[in-house]
PDB file of N, CA and C in Angstrom:
ATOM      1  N   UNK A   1     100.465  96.155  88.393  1.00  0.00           N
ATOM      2  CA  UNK A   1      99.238  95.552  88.865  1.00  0.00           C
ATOM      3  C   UNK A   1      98.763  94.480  87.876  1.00  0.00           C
ATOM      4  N   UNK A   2      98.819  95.099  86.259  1.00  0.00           N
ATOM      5  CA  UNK A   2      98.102  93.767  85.742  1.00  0.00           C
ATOM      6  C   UNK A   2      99.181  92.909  85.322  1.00  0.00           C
ATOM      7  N   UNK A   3     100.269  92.731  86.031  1.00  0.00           N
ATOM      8  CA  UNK A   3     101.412  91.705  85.551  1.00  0.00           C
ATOM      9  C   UNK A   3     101.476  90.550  87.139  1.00  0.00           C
ATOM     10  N   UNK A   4     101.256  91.715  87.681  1.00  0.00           N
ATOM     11  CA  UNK A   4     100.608  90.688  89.305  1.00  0.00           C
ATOM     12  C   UNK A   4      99.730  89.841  89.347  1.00  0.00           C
ATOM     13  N   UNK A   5      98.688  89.989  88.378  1.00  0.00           N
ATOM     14  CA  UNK A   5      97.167  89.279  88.240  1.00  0.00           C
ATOM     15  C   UNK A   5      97.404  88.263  86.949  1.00  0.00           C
ATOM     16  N   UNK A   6      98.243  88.493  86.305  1.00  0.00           N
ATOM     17  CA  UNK A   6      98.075  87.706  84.440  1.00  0.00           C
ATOM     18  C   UNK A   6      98.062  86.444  84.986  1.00  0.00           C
ATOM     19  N   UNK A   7      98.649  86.359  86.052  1.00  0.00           N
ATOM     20  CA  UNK A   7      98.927  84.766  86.075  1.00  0.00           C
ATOM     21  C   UNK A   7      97.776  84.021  86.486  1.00  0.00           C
ATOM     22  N   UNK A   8      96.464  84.386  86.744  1.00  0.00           N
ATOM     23  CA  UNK A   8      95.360  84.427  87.575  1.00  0.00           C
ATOM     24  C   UNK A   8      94.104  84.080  86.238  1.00  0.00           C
ATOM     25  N   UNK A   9      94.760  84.533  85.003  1.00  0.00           N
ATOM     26  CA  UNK A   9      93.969  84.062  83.937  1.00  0.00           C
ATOM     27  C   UNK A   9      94.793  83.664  83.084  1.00  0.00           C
ATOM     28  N   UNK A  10      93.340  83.208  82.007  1.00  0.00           N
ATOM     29  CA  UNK A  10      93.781  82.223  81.267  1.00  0.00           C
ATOM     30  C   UNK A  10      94.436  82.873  79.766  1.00  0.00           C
ATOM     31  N   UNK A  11      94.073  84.162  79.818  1.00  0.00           N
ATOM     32  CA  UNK A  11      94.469  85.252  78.678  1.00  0.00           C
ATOM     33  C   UNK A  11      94.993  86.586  79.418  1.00  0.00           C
ATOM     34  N   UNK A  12      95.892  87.051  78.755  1.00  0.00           N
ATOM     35  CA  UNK A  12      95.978  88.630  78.666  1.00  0.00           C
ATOM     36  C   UNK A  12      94.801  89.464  78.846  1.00  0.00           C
ATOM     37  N   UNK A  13      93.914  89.189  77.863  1.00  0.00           N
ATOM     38  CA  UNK A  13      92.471  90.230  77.343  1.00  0.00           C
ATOM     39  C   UNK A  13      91.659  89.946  78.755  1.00  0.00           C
ATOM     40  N   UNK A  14      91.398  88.713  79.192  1.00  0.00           N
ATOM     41  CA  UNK A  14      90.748  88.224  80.451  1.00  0.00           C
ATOM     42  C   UNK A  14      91.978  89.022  81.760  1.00  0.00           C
ATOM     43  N   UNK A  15      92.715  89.139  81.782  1.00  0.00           N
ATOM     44  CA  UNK A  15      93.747  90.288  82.985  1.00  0.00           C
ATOM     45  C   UNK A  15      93.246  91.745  83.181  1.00  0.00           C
ATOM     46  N   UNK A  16      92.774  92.139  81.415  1.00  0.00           N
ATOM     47  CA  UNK A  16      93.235  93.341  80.947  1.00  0.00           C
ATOM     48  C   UNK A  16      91.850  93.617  81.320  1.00  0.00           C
ATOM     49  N   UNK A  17      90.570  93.424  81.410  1.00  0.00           N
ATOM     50  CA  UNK A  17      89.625  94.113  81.484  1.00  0.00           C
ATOM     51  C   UNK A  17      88.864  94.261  82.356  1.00  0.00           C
ATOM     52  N   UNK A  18      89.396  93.249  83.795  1.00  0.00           N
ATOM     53  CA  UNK A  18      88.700  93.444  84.953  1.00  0.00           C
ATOM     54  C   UNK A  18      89.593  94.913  85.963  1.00  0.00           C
ATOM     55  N   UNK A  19      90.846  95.022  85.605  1.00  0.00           N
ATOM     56  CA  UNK A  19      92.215  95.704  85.663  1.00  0.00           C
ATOM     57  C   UNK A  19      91.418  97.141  85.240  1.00  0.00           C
ATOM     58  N   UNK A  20      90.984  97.423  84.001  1.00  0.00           N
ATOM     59  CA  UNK A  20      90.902  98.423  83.095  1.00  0.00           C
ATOM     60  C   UNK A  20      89.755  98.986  84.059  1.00  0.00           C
ATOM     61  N   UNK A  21      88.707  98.707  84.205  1.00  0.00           N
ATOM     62  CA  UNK A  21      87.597  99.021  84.919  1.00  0.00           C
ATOM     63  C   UNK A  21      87.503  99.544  86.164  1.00  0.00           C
ATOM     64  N   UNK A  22      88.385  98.635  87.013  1.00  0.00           N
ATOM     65  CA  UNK A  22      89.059  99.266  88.398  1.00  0.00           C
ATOM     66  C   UNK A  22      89.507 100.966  88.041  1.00  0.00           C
ATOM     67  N   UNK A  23      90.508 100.773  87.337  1.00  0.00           N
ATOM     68  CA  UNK A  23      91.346 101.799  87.160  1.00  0.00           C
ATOM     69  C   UNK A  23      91.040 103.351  86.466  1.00  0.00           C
ATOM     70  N   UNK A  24      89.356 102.634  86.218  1.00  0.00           N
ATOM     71  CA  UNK A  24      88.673 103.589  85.043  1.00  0.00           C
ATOM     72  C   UNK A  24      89.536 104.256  83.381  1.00  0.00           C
ATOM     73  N   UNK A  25      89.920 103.348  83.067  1.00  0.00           N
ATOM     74  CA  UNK A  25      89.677 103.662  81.518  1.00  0.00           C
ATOM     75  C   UNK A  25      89.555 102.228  80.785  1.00  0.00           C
ATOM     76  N   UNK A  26      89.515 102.442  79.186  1.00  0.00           N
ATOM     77  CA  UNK A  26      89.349 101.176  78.646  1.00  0.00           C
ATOM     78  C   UNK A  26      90.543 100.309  78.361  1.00  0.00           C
ATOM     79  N   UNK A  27      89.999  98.885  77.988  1.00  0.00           N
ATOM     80  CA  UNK A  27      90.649  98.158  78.064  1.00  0.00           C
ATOM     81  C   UNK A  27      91.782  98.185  76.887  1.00  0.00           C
ATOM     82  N   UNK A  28      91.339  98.462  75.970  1.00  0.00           N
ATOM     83  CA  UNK A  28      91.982  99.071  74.814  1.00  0.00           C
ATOM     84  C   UNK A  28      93.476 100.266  75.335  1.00  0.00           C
ATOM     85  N   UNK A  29      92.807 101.253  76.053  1.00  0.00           N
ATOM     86  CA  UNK A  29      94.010 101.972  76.183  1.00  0.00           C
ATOM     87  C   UNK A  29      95.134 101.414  77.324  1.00  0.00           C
ATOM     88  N   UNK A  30      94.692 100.425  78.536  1.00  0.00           N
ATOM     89  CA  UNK A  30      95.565  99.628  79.381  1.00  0.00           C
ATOM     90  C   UNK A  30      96.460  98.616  78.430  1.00  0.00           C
ATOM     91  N   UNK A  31      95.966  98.376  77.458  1.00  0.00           N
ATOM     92  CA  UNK A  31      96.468  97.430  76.635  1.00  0.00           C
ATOM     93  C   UNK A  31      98.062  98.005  76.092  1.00  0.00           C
ATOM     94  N   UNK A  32      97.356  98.845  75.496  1.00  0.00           N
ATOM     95  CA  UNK A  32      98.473 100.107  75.131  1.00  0.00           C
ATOM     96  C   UNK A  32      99.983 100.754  75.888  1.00  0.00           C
ATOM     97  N   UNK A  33      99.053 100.697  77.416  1.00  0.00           N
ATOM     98  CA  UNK A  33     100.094 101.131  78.221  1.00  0.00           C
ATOM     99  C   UNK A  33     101.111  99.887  78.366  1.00  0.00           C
ATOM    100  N   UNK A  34     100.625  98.836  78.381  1.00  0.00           N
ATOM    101  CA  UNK A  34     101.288  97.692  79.012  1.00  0.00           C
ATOM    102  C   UNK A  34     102.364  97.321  77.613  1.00  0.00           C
ATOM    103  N   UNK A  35     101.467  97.299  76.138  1.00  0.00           N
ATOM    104  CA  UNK A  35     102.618  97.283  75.390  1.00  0.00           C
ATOM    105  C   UNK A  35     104.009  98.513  75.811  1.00  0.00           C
ATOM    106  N   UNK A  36     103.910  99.289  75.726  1.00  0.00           N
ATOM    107  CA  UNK A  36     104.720 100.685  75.932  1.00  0.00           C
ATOM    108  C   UNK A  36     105.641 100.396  77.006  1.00  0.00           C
ATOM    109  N   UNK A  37     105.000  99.875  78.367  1.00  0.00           N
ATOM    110  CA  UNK A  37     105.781  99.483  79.392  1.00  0.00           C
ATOM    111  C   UNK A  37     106.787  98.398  78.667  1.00  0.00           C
ATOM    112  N   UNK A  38     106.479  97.721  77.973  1.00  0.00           N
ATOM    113  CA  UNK A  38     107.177  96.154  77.437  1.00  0.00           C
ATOM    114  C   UNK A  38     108.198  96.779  76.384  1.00  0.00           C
ATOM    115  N   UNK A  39     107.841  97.557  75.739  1.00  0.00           N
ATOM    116  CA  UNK A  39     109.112  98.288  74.249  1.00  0.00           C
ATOM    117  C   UNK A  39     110.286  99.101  75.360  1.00  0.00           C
ATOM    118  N   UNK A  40     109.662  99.486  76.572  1.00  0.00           N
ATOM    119  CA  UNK A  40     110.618 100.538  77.061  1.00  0.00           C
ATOM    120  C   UNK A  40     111.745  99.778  77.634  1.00  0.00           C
ATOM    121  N   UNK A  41     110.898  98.263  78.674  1.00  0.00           N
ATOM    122  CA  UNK A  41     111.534  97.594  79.279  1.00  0.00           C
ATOM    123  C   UNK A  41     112.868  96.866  78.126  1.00  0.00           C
ATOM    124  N   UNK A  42     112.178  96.775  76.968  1.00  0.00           N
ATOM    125  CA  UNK A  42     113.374  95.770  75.968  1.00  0.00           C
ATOM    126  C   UNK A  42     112.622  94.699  76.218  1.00  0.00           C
ATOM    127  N   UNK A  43     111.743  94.477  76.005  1.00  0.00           N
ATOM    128  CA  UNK A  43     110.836  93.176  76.041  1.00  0.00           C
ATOM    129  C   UNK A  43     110.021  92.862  74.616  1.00  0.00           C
ATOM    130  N   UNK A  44     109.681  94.164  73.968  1.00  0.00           N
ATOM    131  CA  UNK A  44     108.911  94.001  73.114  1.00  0.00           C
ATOM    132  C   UNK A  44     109.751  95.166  71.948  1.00  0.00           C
ATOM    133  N   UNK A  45     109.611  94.411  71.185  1.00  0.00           N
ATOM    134  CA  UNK A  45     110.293  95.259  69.623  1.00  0.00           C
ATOM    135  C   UNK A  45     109.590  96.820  69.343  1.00  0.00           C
ATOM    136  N   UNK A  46     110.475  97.816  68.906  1.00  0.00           N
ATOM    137  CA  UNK A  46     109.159  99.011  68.760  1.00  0.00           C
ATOM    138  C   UNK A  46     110.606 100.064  69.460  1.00  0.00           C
ATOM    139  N   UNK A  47     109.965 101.857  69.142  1.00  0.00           N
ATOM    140  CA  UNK A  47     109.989 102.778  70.257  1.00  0.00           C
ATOM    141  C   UNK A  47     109.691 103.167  71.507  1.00  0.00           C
ATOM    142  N   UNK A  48     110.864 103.190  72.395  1.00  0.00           N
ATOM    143  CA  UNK A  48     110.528 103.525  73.514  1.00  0.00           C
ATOM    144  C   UNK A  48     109.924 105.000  73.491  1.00  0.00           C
ATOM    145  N   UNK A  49     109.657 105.047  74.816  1.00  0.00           N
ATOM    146  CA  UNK A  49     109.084 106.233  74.951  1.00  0.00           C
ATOM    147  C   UNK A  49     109.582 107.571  75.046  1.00  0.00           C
ATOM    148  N   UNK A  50     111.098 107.781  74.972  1.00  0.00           N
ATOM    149  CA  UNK A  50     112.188 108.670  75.115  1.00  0.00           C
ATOM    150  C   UNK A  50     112.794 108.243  73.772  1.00  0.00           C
ATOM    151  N   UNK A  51     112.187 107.553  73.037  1.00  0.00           N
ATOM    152  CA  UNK A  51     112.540 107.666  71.300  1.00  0.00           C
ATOM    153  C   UNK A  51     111.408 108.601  70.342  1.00  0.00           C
ATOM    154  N   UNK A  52     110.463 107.993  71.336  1.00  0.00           N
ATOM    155  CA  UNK A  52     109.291 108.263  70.431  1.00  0.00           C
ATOM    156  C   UNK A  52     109.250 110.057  70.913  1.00  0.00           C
ATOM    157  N   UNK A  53     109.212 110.487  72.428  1.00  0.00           N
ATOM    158  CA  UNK A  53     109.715 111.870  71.988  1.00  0.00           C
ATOM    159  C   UNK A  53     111.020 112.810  71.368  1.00  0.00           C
ATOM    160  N   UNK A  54     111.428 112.014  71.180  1.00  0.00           N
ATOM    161  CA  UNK A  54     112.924 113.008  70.532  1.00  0.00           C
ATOM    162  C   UNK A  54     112.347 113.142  69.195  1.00  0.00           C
ATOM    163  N   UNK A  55     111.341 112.119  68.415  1.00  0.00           N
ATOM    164  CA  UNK A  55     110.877 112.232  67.410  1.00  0.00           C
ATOM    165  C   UNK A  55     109.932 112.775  67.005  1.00  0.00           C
ATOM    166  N   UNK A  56     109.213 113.461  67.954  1.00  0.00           N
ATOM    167  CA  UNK A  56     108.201 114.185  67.978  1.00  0.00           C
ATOM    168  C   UNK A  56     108.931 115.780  68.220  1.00  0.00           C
ATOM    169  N   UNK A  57     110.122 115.980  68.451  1.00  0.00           N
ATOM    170  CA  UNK A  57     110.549 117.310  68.209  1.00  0.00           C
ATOM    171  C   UNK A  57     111.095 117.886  67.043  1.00  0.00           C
ATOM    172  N   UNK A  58     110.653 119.256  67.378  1.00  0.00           N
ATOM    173  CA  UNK A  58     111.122 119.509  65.845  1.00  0.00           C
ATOM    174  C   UNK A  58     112.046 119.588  65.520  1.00  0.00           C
ATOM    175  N   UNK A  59     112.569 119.429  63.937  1.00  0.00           N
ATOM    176  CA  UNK A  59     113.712 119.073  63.049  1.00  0.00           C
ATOM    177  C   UNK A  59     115.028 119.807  63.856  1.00  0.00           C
ATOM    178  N   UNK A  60     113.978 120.936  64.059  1.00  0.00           N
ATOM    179  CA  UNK A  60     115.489 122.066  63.953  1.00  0.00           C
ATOM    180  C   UNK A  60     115.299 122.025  65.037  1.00  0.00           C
ATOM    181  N   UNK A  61     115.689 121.556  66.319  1.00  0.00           N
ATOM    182  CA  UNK A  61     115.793 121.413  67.852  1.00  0.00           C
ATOM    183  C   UNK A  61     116.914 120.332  67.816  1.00  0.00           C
ATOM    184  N   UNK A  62     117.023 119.514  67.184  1.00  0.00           N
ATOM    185  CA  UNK A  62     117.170 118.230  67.148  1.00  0.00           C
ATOM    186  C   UNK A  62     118.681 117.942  65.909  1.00  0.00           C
ATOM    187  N   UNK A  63     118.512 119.717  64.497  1.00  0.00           N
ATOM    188  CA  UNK A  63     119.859 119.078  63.755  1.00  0.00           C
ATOM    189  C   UNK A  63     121.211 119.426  65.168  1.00  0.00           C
ATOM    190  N   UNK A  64     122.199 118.626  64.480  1.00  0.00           N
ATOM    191  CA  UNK A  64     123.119 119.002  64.764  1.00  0.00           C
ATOM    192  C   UNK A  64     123.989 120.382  64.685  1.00  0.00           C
ATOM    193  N   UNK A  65     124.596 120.898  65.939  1.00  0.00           N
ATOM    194  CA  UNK A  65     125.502 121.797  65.403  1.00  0.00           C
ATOM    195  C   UNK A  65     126.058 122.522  64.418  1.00  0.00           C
ATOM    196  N   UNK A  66     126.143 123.617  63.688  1.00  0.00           N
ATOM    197  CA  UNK A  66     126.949 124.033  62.404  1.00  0.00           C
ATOM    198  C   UNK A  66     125.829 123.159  61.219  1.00  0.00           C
ATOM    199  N   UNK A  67     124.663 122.448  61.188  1.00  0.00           N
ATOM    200  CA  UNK A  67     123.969 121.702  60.095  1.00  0.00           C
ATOM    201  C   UNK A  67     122.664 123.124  60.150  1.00  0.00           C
ATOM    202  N   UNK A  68     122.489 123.906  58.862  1.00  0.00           N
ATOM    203  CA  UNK A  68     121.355 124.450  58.483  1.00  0.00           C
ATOM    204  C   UNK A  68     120.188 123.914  58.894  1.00  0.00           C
ATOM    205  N   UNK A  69     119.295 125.133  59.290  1.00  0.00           N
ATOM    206  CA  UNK A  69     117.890 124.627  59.818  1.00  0.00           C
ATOM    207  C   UNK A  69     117.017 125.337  59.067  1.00  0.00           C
ATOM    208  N   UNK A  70     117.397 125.908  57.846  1.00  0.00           N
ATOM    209  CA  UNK A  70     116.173 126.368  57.155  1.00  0.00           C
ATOM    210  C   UNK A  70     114.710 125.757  56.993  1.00  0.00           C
TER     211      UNK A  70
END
C-alpha cells in the first residue's frame, strides 16, 4: 500500500504518515516495517527476518551436531 502511494509524494515521511494513521499505528513503526520489507526483499543492506530469528534462538538449538552445549 505505501509503495502504491510514494509516488504521490514528494517524500517517503509525507507517504508514511497519512498510510500510518489509516492503518492505526505510528508512523515510526510503518517506517520500520517498510525498512524490514526492503532488507528481506535484498533491497536494503541489514538482516532479514529469517536471519534475525535464527539469531534470536538459543545457542544450543542452533550448535551443530556432536559440538558441546554446555
Amino acid at each position: 500500500m505505501l509503495l502504491e502511494h510514494q509516488d504521490e509524494h514528494q517524500s517517503q515521511r509525507q507517504a508514511i504518515c497519512p498510510i500510518a494513521a489509516k492503518i492505526g499505528c505510528t508512523g515510526e513503526t510503518l517506517r520500520g516495517c517498510l525498512h524490514q520489507a526492503e532488507r528481506d526483499q535484498g533491497v536494503r543492506a541489514g538482516l532479514t527476518t529469517s536471519e534475525r530469528g535464527r539469531l534470536k534462538q538459543p545457542w544450543r538449538t542452533t550448535a551443530p551436531p556432536g559440538r558441546p552445549t554446555w
